[in-house]
Protein backbone atom coordinates (compact mmCIF):
# COMPACT_ATOMS: atom_id res chain seq x y z
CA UNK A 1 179.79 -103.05 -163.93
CA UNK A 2 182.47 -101.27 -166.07
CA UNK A 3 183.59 -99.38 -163.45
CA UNK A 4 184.18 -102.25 -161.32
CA UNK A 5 185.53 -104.48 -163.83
CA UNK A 6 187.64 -102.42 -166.06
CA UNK A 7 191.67 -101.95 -165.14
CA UNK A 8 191.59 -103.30 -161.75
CA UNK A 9 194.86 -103.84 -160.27
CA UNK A 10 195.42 -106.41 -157.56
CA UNK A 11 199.07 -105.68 -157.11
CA UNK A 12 198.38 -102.09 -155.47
CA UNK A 13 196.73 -101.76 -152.26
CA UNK A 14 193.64 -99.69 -153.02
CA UNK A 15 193.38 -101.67 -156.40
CA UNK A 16 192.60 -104.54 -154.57
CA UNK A 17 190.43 -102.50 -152.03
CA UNK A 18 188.30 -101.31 -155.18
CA UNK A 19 187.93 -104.65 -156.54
CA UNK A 20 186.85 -106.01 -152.92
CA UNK A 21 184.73 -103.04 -152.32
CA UNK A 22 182.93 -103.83 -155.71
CA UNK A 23 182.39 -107.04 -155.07
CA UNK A 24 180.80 -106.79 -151.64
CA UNK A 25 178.30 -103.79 -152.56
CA UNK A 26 177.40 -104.99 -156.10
CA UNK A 27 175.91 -108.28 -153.45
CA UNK A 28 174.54 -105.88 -150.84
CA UNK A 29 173.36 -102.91 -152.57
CA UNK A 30 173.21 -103.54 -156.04
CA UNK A 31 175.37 -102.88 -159.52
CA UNK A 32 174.38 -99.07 -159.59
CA UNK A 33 175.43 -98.51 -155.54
CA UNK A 34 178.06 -100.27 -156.68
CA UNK A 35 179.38 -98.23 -159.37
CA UNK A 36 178.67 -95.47 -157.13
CA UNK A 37 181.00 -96.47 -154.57
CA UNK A 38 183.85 -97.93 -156.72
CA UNK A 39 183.94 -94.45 -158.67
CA UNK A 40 183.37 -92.42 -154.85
CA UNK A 41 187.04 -94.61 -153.84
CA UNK A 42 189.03 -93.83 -157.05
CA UNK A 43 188.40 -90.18 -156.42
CA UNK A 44 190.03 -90.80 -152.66
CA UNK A 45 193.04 -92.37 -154.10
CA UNK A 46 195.43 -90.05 -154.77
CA UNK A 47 195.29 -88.46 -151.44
CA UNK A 48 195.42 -92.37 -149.68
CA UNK A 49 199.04 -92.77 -150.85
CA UNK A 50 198.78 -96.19 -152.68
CA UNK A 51 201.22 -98.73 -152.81
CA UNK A 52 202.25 -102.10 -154.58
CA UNK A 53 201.15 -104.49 -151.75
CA UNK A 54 204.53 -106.15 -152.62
CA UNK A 55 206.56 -103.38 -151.24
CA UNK A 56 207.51 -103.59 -147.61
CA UNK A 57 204.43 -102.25 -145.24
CA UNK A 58 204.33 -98.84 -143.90
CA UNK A 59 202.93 -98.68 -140.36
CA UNK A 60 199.20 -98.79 -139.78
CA UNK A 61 197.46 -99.84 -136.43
CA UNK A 62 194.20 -100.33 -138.35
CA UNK A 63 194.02 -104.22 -138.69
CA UNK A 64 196.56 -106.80 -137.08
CA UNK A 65 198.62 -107.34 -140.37
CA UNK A 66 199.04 -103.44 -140.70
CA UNK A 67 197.07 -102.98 -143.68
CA UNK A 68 195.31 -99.85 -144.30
CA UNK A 69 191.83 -100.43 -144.87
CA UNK A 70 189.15 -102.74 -143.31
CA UNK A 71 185.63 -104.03 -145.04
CA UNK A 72 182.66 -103.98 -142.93
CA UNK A 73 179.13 -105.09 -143.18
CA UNK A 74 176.44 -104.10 -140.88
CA UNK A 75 173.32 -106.45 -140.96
CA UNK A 76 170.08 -105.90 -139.24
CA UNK A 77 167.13 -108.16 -137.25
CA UNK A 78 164.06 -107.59 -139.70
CA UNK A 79 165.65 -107.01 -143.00
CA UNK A 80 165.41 -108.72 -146.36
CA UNK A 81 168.38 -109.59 -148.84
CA UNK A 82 165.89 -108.81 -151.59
CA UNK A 83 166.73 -106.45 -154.45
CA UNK A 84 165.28 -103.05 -153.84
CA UNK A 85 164.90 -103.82 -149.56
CA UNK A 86 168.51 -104.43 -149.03
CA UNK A 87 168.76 -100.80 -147.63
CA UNK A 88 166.71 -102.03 -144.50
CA UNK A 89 169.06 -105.66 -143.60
CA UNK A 90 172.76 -104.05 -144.49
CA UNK A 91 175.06 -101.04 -145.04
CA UNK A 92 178.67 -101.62 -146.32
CA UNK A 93 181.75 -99.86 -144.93
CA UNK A 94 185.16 -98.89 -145.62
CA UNK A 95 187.56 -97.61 -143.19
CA UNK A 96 190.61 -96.00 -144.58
CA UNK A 97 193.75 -94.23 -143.41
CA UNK A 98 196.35 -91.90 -145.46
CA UNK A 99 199.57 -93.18 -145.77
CA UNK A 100 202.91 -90.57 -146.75
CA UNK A 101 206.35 -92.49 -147.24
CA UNK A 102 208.82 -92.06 -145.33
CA UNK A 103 206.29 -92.90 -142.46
CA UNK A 104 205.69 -91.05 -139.48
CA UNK A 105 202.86 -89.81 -137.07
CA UNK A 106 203.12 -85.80 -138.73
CA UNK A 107 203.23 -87.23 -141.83
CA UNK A 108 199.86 -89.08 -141.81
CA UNK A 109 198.11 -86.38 -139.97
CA UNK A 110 199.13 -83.87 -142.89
CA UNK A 111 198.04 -86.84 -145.13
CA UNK A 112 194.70 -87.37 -143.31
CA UNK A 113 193.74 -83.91 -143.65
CA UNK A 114 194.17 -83.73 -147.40
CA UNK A 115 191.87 -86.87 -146.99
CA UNK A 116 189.48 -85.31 -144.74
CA UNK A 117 188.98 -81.90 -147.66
CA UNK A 118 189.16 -84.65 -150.35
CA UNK A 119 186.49 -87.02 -148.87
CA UNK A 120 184.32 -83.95 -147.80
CA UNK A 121 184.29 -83.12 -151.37
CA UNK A 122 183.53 -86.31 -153.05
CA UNK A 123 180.57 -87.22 -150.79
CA UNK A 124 179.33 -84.03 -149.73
CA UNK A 125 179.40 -84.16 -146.43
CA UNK A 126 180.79 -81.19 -143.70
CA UNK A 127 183.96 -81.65 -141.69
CA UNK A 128 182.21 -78.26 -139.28
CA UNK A 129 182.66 -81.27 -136.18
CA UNK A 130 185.74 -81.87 -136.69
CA UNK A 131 187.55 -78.20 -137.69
CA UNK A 132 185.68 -77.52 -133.76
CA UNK A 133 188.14 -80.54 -132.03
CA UNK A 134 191.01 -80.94 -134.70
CA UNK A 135 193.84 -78.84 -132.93
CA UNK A 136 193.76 -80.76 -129.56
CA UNK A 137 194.77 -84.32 -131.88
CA UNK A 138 197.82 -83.02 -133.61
CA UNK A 139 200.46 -85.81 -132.66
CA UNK A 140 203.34 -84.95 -130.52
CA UNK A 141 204.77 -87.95 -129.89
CA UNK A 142 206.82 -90.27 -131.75
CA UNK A 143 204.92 -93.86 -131.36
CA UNK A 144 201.42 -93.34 -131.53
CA UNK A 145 199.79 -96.58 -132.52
CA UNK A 146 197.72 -94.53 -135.02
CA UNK A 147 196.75 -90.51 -135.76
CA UNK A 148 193.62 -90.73 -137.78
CA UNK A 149 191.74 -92.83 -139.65
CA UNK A 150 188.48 -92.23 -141.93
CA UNK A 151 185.33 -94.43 -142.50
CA UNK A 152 183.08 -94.15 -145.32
CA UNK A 153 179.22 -96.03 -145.46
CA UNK A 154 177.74 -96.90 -148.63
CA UNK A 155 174.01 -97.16 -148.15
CA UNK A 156 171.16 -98.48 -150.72
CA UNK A 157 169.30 -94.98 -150.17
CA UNK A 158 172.43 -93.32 -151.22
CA UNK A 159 172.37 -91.09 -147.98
CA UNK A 160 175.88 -89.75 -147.37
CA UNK A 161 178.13 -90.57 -144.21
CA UNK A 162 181.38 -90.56 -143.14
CA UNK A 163 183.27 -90.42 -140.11
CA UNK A 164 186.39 -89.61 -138.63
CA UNK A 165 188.38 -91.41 -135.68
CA UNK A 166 191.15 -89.60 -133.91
CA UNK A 167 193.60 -90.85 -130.87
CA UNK A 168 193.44 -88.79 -127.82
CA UNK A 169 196.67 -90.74 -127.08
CA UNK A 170 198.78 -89.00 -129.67
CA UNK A 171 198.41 -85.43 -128.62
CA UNK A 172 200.79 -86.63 -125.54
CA UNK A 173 198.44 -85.16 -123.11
CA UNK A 174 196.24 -87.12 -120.76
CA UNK A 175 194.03 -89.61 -123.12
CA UNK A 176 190.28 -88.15 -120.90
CA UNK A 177 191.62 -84.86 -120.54
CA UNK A 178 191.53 -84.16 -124.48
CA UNK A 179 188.25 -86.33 -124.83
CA UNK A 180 186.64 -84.07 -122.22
CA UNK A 181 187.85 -81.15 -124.01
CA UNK A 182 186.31 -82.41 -127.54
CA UNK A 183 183.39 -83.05 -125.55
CA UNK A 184 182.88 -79.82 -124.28
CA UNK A 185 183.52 -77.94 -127.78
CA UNK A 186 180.77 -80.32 -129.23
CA UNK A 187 178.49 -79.93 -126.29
CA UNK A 188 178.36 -83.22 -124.60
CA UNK A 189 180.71 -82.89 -121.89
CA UNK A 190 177.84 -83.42 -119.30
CA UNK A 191 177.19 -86.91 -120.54
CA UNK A 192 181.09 -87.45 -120.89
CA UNK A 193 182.04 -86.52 -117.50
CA UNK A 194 179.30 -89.15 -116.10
CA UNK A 195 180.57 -91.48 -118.71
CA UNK A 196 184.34 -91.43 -117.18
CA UNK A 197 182.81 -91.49 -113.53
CA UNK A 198 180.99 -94.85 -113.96
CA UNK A 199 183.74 -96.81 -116.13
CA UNK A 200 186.11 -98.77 -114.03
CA UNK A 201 190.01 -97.73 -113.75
CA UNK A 202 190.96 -100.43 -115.93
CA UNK A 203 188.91 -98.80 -118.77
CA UNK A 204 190.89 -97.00 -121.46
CA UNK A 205 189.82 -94.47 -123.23
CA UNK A 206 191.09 -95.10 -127.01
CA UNK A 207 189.94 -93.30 -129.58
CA UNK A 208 186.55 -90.60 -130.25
CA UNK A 209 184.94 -90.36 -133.57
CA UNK A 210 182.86 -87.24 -135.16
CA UNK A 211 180.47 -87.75 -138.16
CA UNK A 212 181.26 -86.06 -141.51
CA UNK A 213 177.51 -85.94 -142.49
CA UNK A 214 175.49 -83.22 -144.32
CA UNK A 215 172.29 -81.33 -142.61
CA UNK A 216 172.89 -83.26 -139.29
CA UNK A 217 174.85 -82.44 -135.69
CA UNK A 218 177.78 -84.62 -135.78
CA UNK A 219 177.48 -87.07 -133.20
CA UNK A 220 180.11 -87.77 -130.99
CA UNK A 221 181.60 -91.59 -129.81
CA UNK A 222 183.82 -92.26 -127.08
CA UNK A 223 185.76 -95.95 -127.74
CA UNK A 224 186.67 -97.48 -124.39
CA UNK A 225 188.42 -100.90 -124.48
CA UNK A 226 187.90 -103.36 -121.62
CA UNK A 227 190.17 -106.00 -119.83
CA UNK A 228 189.39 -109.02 -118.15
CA UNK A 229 185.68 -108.24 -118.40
CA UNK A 230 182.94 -111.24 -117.60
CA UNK A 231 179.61 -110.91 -119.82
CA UNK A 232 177.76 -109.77 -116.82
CA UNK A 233 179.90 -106.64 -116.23
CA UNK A 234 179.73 -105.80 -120.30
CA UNK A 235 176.30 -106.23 -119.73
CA UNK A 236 175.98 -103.64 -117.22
CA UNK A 237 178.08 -101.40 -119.65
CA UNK A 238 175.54 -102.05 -122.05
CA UNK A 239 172.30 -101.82 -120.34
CA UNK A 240 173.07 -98.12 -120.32
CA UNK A 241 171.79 -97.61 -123.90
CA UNK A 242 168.60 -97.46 -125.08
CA UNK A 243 166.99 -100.62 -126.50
CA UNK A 244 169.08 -102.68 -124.92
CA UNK A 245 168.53 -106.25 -123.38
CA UNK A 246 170.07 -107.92 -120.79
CA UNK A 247 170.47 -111.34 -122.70
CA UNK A 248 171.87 -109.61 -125.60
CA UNK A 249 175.29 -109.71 -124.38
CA UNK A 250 175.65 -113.31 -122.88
CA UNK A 251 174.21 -114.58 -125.97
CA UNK A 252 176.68 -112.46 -127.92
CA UNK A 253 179.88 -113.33 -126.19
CA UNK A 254 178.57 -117.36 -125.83
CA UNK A 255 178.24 -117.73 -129.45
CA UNK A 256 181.45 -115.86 -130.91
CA UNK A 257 184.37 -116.82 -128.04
CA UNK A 258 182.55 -120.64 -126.87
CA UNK A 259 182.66 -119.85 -123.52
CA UNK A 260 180.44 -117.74 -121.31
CA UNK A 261 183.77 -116.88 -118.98
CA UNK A 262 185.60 -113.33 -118.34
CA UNK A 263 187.20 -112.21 -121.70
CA UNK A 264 191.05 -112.78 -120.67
CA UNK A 265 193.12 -113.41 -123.66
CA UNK A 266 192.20 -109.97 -125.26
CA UNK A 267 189.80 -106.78 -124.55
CA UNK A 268 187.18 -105.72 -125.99
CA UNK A 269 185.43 -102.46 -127.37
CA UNK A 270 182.60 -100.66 -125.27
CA UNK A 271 181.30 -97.69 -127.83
CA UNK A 272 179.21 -94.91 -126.60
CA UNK A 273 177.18 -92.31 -128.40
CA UNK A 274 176.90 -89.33 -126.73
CA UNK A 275 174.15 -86.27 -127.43
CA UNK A 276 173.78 -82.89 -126.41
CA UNK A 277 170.16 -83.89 -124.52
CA UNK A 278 170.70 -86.99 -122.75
CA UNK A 279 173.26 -87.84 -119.63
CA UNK A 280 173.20 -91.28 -120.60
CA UNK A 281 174.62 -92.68 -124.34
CA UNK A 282 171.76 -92.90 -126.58
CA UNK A 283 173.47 -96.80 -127.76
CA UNK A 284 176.12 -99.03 -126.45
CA UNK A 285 178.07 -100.78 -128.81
CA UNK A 286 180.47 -104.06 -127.55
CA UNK A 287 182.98 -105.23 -130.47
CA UNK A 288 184.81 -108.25 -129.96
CA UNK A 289 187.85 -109.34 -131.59
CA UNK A 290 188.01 -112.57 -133.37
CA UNK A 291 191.55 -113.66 -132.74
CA UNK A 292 192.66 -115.55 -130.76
CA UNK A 293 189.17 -116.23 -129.27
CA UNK A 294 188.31 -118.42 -132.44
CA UNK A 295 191.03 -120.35 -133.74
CA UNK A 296 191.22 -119.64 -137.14
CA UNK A 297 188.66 -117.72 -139.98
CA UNK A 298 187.01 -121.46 -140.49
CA UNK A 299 185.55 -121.58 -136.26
CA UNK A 300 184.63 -117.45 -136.62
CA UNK A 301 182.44 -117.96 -140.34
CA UNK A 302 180.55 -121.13 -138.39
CA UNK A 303 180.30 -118.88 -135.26
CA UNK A 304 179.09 -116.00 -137.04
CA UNK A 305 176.43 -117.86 -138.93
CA UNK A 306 174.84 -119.03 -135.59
CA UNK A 307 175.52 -115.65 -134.16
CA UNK A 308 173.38 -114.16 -136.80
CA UNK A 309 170.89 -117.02 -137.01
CA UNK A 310 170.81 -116.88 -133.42
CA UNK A 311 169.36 -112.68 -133.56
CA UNK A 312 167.16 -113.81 -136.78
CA UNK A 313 169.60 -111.77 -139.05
CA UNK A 314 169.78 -112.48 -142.84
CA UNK A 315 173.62 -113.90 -143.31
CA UNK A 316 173.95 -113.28 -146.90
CA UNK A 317 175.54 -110.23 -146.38
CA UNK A 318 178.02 -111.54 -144.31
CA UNK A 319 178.63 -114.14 -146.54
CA UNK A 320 179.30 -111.61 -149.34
CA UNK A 321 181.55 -109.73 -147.88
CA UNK A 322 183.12 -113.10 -147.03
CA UNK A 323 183.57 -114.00 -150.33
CA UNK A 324 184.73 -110.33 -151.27
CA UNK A 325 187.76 -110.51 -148.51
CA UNK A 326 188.89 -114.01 -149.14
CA UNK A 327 187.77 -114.48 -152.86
CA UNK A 328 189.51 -111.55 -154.68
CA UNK A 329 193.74 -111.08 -154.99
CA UNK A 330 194.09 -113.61 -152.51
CA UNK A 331 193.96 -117.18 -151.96
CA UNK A 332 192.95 -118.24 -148.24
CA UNK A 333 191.55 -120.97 -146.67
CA UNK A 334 189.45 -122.01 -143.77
CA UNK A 335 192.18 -122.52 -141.91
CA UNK A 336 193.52 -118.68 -141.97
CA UNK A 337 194.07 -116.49 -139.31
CA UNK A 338 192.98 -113.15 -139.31
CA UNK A 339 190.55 -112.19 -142.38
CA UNK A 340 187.66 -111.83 -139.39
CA UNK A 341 189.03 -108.96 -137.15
CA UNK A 342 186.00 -107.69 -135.42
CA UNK A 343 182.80 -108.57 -134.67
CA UNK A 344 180.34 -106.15 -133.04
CA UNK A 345 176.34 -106.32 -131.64
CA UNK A 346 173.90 -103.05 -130.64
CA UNK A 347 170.35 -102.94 -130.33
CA UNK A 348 168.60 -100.41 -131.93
CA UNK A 349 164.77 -99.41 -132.07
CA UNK A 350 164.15 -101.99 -135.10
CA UNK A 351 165.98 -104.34 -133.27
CA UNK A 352 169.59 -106.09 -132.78
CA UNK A 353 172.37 -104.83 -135.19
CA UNK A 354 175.68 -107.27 -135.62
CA UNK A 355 178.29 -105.86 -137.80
CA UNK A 356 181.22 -107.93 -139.01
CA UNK A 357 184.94 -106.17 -139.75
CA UNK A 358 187.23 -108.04 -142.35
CA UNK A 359 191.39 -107.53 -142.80
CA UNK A 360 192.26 -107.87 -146.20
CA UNK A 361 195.94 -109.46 -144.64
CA UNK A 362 197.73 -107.51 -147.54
CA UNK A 363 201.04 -108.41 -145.43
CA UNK A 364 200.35 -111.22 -143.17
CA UNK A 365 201.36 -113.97 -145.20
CA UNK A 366 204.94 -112.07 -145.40
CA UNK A 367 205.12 -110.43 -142.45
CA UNK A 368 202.96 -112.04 -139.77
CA UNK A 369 200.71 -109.81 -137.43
CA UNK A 370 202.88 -107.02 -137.41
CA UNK A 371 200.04 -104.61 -134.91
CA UNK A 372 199.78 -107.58 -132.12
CA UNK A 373 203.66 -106.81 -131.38
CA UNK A 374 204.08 -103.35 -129.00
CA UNK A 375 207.54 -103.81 -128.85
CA UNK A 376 208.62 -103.20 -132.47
CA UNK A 377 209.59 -99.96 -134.06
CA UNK A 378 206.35 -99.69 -135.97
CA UNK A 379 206.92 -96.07 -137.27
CA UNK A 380 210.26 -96.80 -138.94
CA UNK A 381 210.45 -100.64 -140.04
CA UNK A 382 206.91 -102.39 -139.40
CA UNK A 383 208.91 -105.41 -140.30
CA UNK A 384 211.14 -104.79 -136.98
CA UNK A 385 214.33 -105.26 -138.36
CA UNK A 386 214.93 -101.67 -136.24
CA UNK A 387 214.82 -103.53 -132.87
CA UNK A 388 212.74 -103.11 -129.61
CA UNK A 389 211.35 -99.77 -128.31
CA UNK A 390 209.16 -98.83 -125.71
CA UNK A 391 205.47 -99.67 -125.81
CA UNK A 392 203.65 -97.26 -128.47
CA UNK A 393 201.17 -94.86 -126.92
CA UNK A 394 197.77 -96.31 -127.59
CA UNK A 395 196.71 -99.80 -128.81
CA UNK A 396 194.96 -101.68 -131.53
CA UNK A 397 192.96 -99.66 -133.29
CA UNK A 398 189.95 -101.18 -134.48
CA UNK A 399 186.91 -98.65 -134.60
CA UNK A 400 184.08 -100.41 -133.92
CA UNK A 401 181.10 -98.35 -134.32
């Protein structure tokens, strides 16, 4: 607990991510996974690029409000909240991404990769995935909506994983012409190529991610987001993994959004694991965004809980990290918009896996939702006070899986 507990600051950005992060994984996993992790972030710090959260924003794409880091909770069918089990019902995650003032795309990929050495360090795990791929990400344009971004999974069995999420977009090439090319250095292009032939044209390609694990081949994601999709063509997506059910996904989208309609007002994220040995991605993840889909936090907690009810999922996880958002540096009500960012569903051999994403809204209540606005100069005032540009390569950001 002392680790937790003793001179956390609320004012800076990562001081309130450490006290958050304690909170939710001394409920999950337990005070000594706790310690663990708070002590595993304070080693990241210095290469994050903290910040008073009063100070005006820099630019991030990661959640709507622009803030840098995102809480996550993954909770599984089957599992118990009890002490010493926990390890089987949830895993905790932080996503983070390196900020360097005065912002700018070159900046934060120089940042990220002092993040990438730091984090490989501090967790042992091996970057050997990503050194492979790196070179075709470098940014070369001016308004990417982000470069890179780093997650980090805190698990009861103490097992270390990371990952790393890059934007084909940013290179300035053709978004499934540097995806194939990743592909094909990691040794799933076969499974890629049949990927891009069966998505429809509306189907963007977003963002990949490569593990930073230890003793393991990195696996490789392809994020793909999806407009104007009904349940029964995400189900079709979906049906493509293994495990999968075909009532997963009607269920899913019914009990988050209220309506079992096409998915109009704002797309979603398909996720795909690829592997070296199979054609076909060995999961499908769908995420679904929150806003504006539920009106405010208060409508997504009450969906969620049937949601998780509805799969036969333990929700005191969820309401931990609930509690962890909303209860610490903050004061927000059931009425706010945007804590809930994400909420995504996968079946895996065990059964059905829902994982809720949470935005701290360091800036919203100052700034609005900076990242739903393409038209602002997001690079060099977040706030906008630079005036209109064109559309930023890329969009919203969230990472999913």
């Amino acid at each position: 607990m002392a680790l937790i507990d003793q001179g956390t600051d609320h004012q800076t950005i990562f001081g309130r991510c450490r006290a958050q992060l304690g909170v939710l994984c001394r409920g999950v996993l337990g005070e000594a996974r706790a310690d663990e992790a708070v002590a595993q972030l304070d080693k990241l710090v210095p290469a994050l690029g903290d910040r008073p959260v009063s100070a005006p924003p820099l630019w991030s794409g990661m959640c709507d409000d622009a803030s840098p880091y995102e809480l996550s909770v993954a909770m599984r069918s089957g599992g118990s909240s009890e002490v010493g089990r926990r390890n089987q019902a949830a895993d905790v995650r932080l996503l983070l991404e390196a900020h360097r003032s005065p912002a700018s795309p070159q900046a934060y990929w120089r940042a990220s990769q002092r993040l990438t050495h730091v984090l490989c360090q501090v967790a042992g795990v091996d970057w050997a995935g990503v050194r492979q791929i790196e070179d075709l990400f470098v940014p070369r344009v001016q308004q990417p909506f982000f470069v890179c971004q780093h997650g980090l999974e805190f698990r009861a069995d103490r097992r270390a994983l990371g990952k790393i999420y890059l934007n084909p977009a940013a290179s300035g090439r053709d978004p499934w012409e540097v995806v194939g090319l990743a592909a094909e250095r990691l040794g799933v292009v076969e499974a890629c190529r049949r990927l891009r032939r069966e998505l429809p044209a509306s189907a963007r390609v977003t963002l990949i991610s490569v593990d930073l694990s230890r003793g393991s081949a990195p696996r490789f994601k392809v994020y793909v987001r999806r407009w104007h999709a009904t349940p029964d063509e995400l189900t079709d997506a979906y049906m493509r993994g293994e495990h999968a059910r075909e009532q997963d996904i009607p269920a899913f989208t019914r009990l988050l959004t209220g309506s079992e309609g096409s998915l109009a007002r704002r797309p979603v994220f398909m996720t795909y694991h690829l592997t070296k040995t199979n054609a076909l991605p060995s999961r499908v993840v769908l995420s679904l965004p929150m806003f504006p889909y539920c009106a405010h936090d208060g409508v997504a907690r009450d969906r969620i809980l049937r949601l998780l009810d509805h799969f036969a999922i333990d929700p005191k996880p969820y309401l931990t990290v609930h509690r962890a958002v909303c209860g610490v540096g903050v004061v927000q009500g059931p009425s706010t918009v945007g804590s809930h960012s994400y909420v995504s569903f996968q079946r895996e051999a065990t059964g059905a896996r829902v994982t809720t994403y949470f935005c701290p809204l360091l800036y919203a209540p100052r700034h609005g939702l900076l990242a739903l606005d393409p038209q602002k100069n997001f690079w060099a005032d977040p706030t906008g006070e630079a005036g209109p540009i064109p559309t930023p390569h890329g969009v919203s950001t969230h990472t999913g899986e």
